[in-house]
C-alpha atoms as a PDB file:
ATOM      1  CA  UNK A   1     -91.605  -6.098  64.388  1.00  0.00           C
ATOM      2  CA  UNK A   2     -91.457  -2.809  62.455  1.00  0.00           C
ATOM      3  CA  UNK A   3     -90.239   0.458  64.164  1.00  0.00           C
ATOM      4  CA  UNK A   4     -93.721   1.795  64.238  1.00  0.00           C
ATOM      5  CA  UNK A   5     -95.089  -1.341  66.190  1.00  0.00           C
ATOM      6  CA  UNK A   6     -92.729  -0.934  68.768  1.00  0.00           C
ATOM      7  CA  UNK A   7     -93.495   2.780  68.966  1.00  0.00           C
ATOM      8  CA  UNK A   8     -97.221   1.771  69.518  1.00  0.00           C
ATOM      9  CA  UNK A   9     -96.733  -1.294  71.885  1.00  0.00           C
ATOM     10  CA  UNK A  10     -94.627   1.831  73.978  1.00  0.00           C
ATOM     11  CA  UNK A  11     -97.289   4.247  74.228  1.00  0.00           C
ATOM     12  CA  UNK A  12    -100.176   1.750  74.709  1.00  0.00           C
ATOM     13  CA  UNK A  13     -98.080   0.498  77.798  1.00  0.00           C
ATOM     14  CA  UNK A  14     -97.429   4.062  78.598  1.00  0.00           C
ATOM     15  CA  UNK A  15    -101.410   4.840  78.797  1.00  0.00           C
ATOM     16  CA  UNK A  16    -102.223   1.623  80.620  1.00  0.00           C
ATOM     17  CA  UNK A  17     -99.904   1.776  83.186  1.00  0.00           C
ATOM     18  CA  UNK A  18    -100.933   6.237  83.635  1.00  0.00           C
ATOM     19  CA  UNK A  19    -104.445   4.552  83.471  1.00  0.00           C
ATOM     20  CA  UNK A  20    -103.813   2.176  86.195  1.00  0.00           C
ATOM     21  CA  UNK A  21    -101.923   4.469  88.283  1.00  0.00           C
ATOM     22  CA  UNK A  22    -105.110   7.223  88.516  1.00  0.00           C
ATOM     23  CA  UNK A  23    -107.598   4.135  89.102  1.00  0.00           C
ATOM     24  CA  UNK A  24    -105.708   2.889  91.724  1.00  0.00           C
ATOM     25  CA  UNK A  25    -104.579   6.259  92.869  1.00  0.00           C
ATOM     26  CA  UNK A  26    -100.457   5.309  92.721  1.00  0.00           C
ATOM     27  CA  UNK A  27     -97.765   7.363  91.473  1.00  0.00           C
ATOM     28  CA  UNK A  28     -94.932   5.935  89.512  1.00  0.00           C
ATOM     29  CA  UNK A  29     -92.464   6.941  87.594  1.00  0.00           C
ATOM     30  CA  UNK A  30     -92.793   6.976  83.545  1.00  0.00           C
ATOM     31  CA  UNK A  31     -90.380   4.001  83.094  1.00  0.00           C
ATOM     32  CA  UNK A  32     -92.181   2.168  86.237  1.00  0.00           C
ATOM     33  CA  UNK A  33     -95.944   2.875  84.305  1.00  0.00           C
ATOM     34  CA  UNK A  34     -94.344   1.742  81.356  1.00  0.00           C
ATOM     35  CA  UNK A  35     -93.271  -1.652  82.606  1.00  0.00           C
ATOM     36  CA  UNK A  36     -97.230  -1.997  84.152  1.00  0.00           C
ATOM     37  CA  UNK A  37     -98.855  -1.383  80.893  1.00  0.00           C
ATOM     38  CA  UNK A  38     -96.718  -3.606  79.256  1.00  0.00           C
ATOM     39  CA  UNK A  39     -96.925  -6.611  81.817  1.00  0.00           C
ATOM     40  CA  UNK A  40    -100.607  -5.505  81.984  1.00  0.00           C
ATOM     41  CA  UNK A  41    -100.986  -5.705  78.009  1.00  0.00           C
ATOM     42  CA  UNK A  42    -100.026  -9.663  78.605  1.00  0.00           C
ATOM     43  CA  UNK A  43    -101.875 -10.079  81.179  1.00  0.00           C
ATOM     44  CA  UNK A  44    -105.177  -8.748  79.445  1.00  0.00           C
ATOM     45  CA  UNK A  45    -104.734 -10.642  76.307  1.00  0.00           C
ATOM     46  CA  UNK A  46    -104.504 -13.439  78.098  1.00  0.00           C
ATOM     47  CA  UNK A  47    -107.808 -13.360  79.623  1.00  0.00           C
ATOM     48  CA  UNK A  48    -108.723 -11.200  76.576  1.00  0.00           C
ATOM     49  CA  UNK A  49    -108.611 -14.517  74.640  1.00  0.00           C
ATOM     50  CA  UNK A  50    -109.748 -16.936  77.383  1.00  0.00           C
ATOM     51  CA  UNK A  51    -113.015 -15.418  77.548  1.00  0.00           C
ATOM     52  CA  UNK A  52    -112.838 -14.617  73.308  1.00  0.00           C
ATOM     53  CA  UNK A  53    -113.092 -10.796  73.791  1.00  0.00           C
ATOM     54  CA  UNK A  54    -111.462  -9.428  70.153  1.00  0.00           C
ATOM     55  CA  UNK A  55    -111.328  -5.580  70.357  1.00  0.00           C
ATOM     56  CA  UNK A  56    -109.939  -4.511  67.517  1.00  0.00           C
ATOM     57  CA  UNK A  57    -108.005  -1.310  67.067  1.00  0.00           C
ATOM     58  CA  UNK A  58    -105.536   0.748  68.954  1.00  0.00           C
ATOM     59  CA  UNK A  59    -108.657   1.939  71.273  1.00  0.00           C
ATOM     60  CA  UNK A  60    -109.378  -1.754  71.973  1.00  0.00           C
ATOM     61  CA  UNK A  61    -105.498  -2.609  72.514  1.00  0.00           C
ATOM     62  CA  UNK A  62    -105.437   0.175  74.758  1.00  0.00           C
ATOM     63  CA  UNK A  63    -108.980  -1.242  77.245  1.00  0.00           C
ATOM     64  CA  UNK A  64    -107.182  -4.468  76.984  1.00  0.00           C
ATOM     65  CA  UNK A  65    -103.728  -3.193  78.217  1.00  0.00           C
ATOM     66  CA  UNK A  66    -105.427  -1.199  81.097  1.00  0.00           C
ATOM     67  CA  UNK A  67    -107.689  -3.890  82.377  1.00  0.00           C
ATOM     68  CA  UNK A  68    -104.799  -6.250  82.544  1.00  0.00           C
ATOM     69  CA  UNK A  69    -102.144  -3.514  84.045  1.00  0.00           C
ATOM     70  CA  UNK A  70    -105.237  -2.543  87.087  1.00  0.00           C
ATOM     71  CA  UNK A  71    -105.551  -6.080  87.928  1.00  0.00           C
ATOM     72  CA  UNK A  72    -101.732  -6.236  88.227  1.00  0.00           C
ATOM     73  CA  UNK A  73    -101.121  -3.521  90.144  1.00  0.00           C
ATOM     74  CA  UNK A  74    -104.353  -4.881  91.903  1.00  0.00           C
ATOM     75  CA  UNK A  75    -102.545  -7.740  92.951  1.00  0.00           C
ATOM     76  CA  UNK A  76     -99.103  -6.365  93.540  1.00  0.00           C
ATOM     77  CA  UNK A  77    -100.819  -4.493  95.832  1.00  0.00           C
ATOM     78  CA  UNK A  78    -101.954  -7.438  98.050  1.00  0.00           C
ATOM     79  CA  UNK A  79     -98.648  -8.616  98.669  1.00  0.00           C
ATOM     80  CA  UNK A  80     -96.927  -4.865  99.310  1.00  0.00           C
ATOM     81  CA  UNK A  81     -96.133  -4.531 103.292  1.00  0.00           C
ATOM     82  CA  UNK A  82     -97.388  -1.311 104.870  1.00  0.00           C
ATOM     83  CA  UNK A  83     -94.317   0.251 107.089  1.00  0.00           C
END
């Protein structure tokens, strides 16, 4: 992977996980949003190609990356205790 793809894989996680964090109104920490986007990136190309949804470009990477890192947090969320 060149040093450029890397650089965009890290700010597409970035976004997704900032995007997730103001739909589901949490506050993490850069490094924390950063791990969400990226596990969220996975987790929308999965379902991204089990339903044969191709959006092409960074802006489609990006919808992809955000859909997948809200349902994560979505579902982290169902198993996080309330003190």
């Amino acid at each position: 992977m060149s040093g450029m793809g890397v650089f965009a894989a890290a700010v597409i996680g970035i976004l997704a996980g900032w995007i997730a964090d103001l739909v589901l109104a949490r506050h993490h920490s850069l490094f924390i949003k950063l791990l969400i986007g990226v596990i969220g990136s996975y987790i929308g190309a999965f379902i991204a190609s089990r339903i044969d949804l191709h959006l092409p470009g960074f802006a489609g990477e990006l919808v992809v990356s955000s859909v997948g890192a809200i349902l994560f947090l979505a579902v982290l969320s169902l198993f996080r205790r309330t003190a």
